[in-house]
PDB file of N, CA and C in Angstrom:
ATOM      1  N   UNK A   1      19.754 -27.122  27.506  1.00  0.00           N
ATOM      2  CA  UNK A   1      20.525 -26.003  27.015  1.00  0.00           C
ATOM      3  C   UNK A   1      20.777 -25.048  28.179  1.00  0.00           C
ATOM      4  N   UNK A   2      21.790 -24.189  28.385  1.00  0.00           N
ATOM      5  CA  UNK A   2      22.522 -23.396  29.328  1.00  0.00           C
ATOM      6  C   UNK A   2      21.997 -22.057  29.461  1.00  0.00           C
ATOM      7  N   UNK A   3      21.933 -21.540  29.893  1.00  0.00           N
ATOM      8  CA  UNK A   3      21.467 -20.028  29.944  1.00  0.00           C
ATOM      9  C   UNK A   3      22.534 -19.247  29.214  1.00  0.00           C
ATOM     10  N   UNK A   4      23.872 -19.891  29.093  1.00  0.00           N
ATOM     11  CA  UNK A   4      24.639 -18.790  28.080  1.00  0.00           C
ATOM     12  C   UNK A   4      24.638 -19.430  26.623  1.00  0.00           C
ATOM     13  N   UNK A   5      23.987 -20.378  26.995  1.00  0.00           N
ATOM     14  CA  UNK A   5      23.849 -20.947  25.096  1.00  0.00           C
ATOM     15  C   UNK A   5      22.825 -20.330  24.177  1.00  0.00           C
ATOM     16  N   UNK A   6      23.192 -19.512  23.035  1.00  0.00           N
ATOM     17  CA  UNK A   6      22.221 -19.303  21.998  1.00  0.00           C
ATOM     18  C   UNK A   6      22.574 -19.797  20.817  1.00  0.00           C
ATOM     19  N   UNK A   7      20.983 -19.197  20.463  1.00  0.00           N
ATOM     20  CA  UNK A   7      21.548 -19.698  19.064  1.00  0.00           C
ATOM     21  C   UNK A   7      21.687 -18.731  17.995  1.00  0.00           C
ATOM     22  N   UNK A   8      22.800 -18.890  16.980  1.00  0.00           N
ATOM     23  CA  UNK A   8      23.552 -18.120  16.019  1.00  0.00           C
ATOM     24  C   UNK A   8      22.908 -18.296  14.910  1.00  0.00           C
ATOM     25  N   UNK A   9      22.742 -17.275  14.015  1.00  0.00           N
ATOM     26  CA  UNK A   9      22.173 -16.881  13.023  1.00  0.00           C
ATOM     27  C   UNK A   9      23.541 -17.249  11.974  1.00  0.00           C
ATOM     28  N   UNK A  10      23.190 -17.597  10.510  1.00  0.00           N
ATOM     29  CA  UNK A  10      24.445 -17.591   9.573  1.00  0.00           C
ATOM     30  C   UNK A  10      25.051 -16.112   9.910  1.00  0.00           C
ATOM     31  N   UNK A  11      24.457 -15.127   9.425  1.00  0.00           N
ATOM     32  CA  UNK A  11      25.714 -14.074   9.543  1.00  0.00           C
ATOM     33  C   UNK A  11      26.487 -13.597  10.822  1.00  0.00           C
ATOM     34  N   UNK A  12      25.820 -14.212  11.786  1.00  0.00           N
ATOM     35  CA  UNK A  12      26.861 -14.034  12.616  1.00  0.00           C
ATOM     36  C   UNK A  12      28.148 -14.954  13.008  1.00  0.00           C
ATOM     37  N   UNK A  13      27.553 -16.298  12.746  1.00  0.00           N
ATOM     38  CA  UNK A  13      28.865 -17.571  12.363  1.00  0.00           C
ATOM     39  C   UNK A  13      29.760 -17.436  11.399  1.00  0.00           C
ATOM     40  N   UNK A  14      28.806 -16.755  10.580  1.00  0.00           N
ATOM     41  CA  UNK A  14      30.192 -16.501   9.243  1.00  0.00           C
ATOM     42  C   UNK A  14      31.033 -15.324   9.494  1.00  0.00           C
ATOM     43  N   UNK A  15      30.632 -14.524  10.787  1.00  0.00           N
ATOM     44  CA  UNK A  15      31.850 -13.233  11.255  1.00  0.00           C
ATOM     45  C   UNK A  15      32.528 -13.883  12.490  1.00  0.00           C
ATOM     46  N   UNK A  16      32.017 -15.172  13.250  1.00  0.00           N
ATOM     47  CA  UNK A  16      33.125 -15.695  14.003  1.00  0.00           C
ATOM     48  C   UNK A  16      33.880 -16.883  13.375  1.00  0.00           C
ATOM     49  N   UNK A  17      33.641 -17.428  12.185  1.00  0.00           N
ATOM     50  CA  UNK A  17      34.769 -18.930  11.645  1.00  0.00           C
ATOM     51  C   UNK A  17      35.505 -17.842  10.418  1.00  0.00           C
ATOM     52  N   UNK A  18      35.042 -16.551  10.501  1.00  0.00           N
ATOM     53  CA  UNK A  18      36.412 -16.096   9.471  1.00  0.00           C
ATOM     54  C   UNK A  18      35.710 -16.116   7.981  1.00  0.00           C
ATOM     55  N   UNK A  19      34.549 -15.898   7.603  1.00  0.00           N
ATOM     56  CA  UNK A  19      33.663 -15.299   6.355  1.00  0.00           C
ATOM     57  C   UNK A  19      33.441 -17.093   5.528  1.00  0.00           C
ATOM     58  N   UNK A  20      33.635 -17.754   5.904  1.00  0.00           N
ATOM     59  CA  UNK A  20      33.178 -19.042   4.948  1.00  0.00           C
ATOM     60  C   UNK A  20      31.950 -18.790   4.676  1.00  0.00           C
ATOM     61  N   UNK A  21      32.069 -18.859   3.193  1.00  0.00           N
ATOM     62  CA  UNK A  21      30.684 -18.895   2.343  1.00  0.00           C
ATOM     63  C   UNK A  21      29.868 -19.822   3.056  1.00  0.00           C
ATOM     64  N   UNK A  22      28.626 -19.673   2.767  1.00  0.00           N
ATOM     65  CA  UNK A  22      27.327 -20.472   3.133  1.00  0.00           C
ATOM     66  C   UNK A  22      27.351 -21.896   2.405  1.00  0.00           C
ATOM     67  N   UNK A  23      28.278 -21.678   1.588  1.00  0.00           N
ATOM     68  CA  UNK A  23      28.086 -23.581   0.737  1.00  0.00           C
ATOM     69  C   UNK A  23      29.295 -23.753   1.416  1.00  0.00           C
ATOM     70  N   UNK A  24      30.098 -22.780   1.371  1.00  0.00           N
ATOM     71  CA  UNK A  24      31.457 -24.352   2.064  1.00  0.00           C
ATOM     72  C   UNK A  24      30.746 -24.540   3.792  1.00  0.00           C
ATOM     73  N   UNK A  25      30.467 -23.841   3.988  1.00  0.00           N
ATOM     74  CA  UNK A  25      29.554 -24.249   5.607  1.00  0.00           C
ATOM     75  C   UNK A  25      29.031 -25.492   5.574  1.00  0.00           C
ATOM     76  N   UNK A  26      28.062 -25.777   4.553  1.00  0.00           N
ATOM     77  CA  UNK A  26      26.926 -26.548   3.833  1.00  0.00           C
ATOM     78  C   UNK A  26      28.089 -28.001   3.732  1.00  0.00           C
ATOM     79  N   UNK A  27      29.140 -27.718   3.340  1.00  0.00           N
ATOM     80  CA  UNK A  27      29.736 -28.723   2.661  1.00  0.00           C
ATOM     81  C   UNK A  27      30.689 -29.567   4.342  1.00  0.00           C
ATOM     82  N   UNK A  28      31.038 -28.874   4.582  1.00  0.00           N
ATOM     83  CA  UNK A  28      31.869 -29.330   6.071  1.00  0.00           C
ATOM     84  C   UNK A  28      30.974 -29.730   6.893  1.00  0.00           C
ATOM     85  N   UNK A  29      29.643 -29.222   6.724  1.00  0.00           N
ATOM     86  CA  UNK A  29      28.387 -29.968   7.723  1.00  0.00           C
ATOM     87  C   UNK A  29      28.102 -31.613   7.334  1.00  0.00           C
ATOM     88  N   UNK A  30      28.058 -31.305   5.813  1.00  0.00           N
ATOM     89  CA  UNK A  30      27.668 -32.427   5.293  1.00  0.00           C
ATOM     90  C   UNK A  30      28.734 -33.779   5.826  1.00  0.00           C
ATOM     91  N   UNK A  31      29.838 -33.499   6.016  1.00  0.00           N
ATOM     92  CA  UNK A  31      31.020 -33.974   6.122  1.00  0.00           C
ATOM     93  C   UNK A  31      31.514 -34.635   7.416  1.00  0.00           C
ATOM     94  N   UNK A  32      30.771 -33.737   8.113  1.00  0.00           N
ATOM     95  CA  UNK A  32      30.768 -34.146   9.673  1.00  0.00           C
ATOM     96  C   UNK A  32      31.967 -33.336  10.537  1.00  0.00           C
ATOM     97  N   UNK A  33      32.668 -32.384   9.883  1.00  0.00           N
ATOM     98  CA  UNK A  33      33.327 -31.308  10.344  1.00  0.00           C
ATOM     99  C   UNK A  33      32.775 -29.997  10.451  1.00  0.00           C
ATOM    100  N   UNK A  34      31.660 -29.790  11.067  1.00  0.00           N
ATOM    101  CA  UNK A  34      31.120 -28.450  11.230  1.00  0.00           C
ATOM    102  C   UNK A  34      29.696 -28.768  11.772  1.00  0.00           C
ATOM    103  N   UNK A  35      29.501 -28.074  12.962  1.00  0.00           N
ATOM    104  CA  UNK A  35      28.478 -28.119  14.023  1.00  0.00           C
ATOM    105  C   UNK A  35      27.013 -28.584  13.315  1.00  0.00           C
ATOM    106  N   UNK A  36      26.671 -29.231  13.643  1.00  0.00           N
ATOM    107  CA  UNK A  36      24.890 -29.498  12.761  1.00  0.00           C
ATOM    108  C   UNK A  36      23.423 -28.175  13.251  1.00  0.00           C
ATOM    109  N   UNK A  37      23.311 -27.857  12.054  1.00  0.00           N
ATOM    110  CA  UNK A  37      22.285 -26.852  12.477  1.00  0.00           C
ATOM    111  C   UNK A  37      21.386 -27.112  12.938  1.00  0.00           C
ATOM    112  N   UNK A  38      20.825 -26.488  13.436  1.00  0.00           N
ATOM    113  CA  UNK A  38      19.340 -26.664  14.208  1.00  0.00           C
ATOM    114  C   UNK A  38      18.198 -25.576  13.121  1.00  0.00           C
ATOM    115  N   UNK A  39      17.265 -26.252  13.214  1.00  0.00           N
ATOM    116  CA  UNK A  39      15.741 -25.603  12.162  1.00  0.00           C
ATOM    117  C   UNK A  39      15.089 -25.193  13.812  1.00  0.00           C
ATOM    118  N   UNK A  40      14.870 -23.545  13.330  1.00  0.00           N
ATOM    119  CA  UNK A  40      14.110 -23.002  14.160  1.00  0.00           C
ATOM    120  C   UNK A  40      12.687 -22.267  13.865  1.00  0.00           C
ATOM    121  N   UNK A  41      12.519 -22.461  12.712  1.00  0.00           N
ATOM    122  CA  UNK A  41      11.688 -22.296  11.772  1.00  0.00           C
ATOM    123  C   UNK A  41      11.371 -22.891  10.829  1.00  0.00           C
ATOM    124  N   UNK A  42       9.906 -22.404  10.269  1.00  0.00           N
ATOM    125  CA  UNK A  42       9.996 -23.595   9.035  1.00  0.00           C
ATOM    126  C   UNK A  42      10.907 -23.162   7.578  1.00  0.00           C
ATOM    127  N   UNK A  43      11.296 -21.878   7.672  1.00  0.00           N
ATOM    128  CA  UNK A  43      12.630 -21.521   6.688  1.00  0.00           C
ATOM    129  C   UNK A  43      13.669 -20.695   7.330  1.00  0.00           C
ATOM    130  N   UNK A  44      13.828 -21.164   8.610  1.00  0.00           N
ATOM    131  CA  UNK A  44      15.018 -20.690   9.847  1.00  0.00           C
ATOM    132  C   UNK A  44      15.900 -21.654  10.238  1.00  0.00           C
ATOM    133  N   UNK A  45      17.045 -21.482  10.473  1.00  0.00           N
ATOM    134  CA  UNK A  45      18.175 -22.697  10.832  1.00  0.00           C
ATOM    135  C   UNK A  45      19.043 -21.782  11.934  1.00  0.00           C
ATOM    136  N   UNK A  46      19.822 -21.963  12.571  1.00  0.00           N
ATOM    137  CA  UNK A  46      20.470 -21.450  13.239  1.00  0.00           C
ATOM    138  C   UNK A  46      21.584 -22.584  14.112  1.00  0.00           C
ATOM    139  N   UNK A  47      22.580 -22.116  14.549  1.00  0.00           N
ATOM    140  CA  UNK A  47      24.018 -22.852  15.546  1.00  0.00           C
ATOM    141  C   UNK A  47      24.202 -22.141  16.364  1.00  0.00           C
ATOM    142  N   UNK A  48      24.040 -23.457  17.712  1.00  0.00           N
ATOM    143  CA  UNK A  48      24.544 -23.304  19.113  1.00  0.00           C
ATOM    144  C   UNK A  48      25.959 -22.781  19.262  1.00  0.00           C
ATOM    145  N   UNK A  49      25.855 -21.277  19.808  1.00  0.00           N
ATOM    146  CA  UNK A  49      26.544 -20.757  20.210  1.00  0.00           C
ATOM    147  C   UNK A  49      27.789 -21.395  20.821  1.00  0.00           C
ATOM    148  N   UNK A  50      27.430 -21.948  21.912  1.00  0.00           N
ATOM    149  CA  UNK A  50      28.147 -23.536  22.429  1.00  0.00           C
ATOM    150  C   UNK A  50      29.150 -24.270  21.273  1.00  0.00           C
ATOM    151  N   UNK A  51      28.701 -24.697  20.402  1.00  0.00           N
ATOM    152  CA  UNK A  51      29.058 -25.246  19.459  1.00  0.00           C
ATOM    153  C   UNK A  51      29.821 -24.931  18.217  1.00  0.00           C
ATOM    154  N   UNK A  52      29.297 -23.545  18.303  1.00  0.00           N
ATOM    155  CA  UNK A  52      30.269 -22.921  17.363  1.00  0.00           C
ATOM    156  C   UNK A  52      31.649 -22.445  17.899  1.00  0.00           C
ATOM    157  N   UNK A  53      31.718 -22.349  19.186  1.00  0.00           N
ATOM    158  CA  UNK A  53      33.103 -22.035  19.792  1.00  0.00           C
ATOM    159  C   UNK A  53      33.784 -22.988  19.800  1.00  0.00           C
ATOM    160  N   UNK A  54      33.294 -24.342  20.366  1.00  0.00           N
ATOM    161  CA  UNK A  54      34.055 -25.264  20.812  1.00  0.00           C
ATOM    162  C   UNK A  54      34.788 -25.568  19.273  1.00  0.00           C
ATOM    163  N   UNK A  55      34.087 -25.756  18.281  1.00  0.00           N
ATOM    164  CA  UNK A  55      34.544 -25.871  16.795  1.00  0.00           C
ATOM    165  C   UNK A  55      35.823 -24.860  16.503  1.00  0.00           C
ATOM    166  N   UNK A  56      35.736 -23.361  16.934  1.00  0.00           N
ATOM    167  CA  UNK A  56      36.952 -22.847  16.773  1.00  0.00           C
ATOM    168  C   UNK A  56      37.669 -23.160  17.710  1.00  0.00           C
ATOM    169  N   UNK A  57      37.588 -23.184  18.841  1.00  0.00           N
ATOM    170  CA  UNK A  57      38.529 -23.620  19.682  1.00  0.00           C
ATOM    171  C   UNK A  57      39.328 -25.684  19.452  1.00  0.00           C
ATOM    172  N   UNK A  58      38.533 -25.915  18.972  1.00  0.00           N
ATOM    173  CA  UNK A  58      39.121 -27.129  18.619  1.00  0.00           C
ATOM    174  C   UNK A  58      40.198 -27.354  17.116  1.00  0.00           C
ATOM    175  N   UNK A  59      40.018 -26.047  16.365  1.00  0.00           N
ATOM    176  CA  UNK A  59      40.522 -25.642  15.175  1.00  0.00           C
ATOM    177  C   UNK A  59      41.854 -24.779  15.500  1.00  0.00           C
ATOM    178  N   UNK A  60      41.603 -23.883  16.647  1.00  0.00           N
ATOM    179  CA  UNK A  60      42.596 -23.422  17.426  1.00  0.00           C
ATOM    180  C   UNK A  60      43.686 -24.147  17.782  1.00  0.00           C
ATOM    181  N   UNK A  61      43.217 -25.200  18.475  1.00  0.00           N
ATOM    182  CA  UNK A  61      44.020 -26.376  19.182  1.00  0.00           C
ATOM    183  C   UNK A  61      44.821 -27.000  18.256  1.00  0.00           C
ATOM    184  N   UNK A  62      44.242 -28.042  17.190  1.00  0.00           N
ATOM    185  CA  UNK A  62      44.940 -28.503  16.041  1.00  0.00           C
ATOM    186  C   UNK A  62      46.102 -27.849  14.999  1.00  0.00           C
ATOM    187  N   UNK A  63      46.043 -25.812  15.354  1.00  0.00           N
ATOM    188  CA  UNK A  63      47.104 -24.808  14.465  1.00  0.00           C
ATOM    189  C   UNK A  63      48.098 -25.630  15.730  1.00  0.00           C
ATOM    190  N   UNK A  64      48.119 -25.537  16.749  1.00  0.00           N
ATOM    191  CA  UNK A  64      48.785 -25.616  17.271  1.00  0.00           C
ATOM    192  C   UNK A  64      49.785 -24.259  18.279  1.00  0.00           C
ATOM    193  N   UNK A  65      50.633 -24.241  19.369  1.00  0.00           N
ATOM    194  CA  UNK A  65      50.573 -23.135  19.782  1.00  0.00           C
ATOM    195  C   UNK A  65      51.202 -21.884  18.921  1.00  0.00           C
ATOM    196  N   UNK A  66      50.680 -21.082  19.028  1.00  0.00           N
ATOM    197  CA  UNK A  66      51.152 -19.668  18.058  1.00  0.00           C
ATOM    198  C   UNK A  66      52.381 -19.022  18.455  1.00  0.00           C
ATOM    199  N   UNK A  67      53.281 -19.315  17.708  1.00  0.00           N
ATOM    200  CA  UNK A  67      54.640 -18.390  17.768  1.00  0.00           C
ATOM    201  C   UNK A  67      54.717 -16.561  17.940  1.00  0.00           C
ATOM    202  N   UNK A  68      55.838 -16.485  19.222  1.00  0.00           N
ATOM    203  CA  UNK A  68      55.527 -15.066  19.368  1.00  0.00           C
ATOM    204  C   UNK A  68      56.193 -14.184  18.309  1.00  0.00           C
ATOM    205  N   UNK A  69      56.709 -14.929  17.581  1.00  0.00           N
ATOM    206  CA  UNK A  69      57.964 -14.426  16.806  1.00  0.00           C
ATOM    207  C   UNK A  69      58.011 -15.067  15.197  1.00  0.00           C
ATOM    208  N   UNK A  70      57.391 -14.226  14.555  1.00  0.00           N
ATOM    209  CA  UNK A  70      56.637 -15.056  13.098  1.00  0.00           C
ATOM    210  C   UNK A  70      57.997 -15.296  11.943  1.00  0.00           C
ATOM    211  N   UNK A  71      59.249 -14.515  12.496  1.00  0.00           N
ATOM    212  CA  UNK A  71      60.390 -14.349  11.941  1.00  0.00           C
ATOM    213  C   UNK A  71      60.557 -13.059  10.900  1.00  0.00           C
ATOM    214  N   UNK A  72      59.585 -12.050  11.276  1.00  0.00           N
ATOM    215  CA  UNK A  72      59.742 -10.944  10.602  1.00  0.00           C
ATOM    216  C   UNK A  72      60.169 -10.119  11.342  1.00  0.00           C
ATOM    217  N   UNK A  73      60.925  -9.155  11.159  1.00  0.00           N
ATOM    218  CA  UNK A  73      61.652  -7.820  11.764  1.00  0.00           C
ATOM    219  C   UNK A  73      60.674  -7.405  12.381  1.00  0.00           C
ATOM    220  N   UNK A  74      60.772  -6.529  13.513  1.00  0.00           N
ATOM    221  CA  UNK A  74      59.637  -5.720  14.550  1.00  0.00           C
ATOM    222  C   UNK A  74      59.183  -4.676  13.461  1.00  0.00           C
ATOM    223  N   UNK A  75      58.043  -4.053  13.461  1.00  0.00           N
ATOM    224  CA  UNK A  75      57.888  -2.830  13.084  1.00  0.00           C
ATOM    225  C   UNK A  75      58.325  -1.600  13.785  1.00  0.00           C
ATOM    226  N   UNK A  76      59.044  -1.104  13.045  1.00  0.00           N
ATOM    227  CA  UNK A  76      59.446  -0.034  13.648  1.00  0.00           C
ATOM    228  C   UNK A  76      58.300   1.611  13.524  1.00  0.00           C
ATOM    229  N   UNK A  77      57.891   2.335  14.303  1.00  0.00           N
ATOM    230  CA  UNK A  77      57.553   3.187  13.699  1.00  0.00           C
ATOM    231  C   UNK A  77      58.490   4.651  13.490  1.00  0.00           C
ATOM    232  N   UNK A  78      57.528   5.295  12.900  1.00  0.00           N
ATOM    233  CA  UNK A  78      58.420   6.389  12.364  1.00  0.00           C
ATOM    234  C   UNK A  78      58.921   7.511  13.194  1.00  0.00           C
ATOM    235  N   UNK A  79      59.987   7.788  12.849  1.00  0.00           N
ATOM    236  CA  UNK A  79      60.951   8.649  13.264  1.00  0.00           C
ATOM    237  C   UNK A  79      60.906  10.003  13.116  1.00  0.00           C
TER     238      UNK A  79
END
C-alpha cells in the first residue's frame, strides 16, 4: 500500500460516489461493480482510497466527455 493510500470509512465514500445508500453499495459489491471492502475490525470495514477513485474515475470515463454546452440558454444575471 502507498503512502497516499487510505482507507475510507462508509460515510465518507458515500459523500464521494454521490450519497448511494449502504445496500445499493452492498449490492454493486456483491456484483462485482464496486471496490471490495476491506474488514479492519472485527465490526469495521472500510475502502481504499485508491480504489474508490479509480471506480469514479472509471465511471467518469464511461459518461463519456462532458459537453460545454448542455443546450440551455446562459444564465443571465440580473439587471
Amino acid at each position: 500500500m502507498s503512502d497516499t493510500s487510505r482507507i475510507l470509512r462508509f460515510p465518507e465514500v458515500q459523500k464521494r460516489i454521490g450519497g448511494y445508500t449502504r445496500m445499493h453499495v452492498d449490492r454493486l459489491e456483491k456484483n462485482g461493480k464496486f471496490p471490495k471492502r476491506l474488514r479492519i475490525g472485527e465490526r469495521a470495514v472500510g475502502w481504499l482510497e485508491s480504489d474508490i477513485d479509480s471506480w469514479i474515475a472509471d465511471k467518469a470515463q464511461r459518461r463519456g466527455p462532458k459537453s460545454s454546452n448542455s443546450g440551455a440558454a446562459p444564465h443571465q444575471g440580473a439587471a
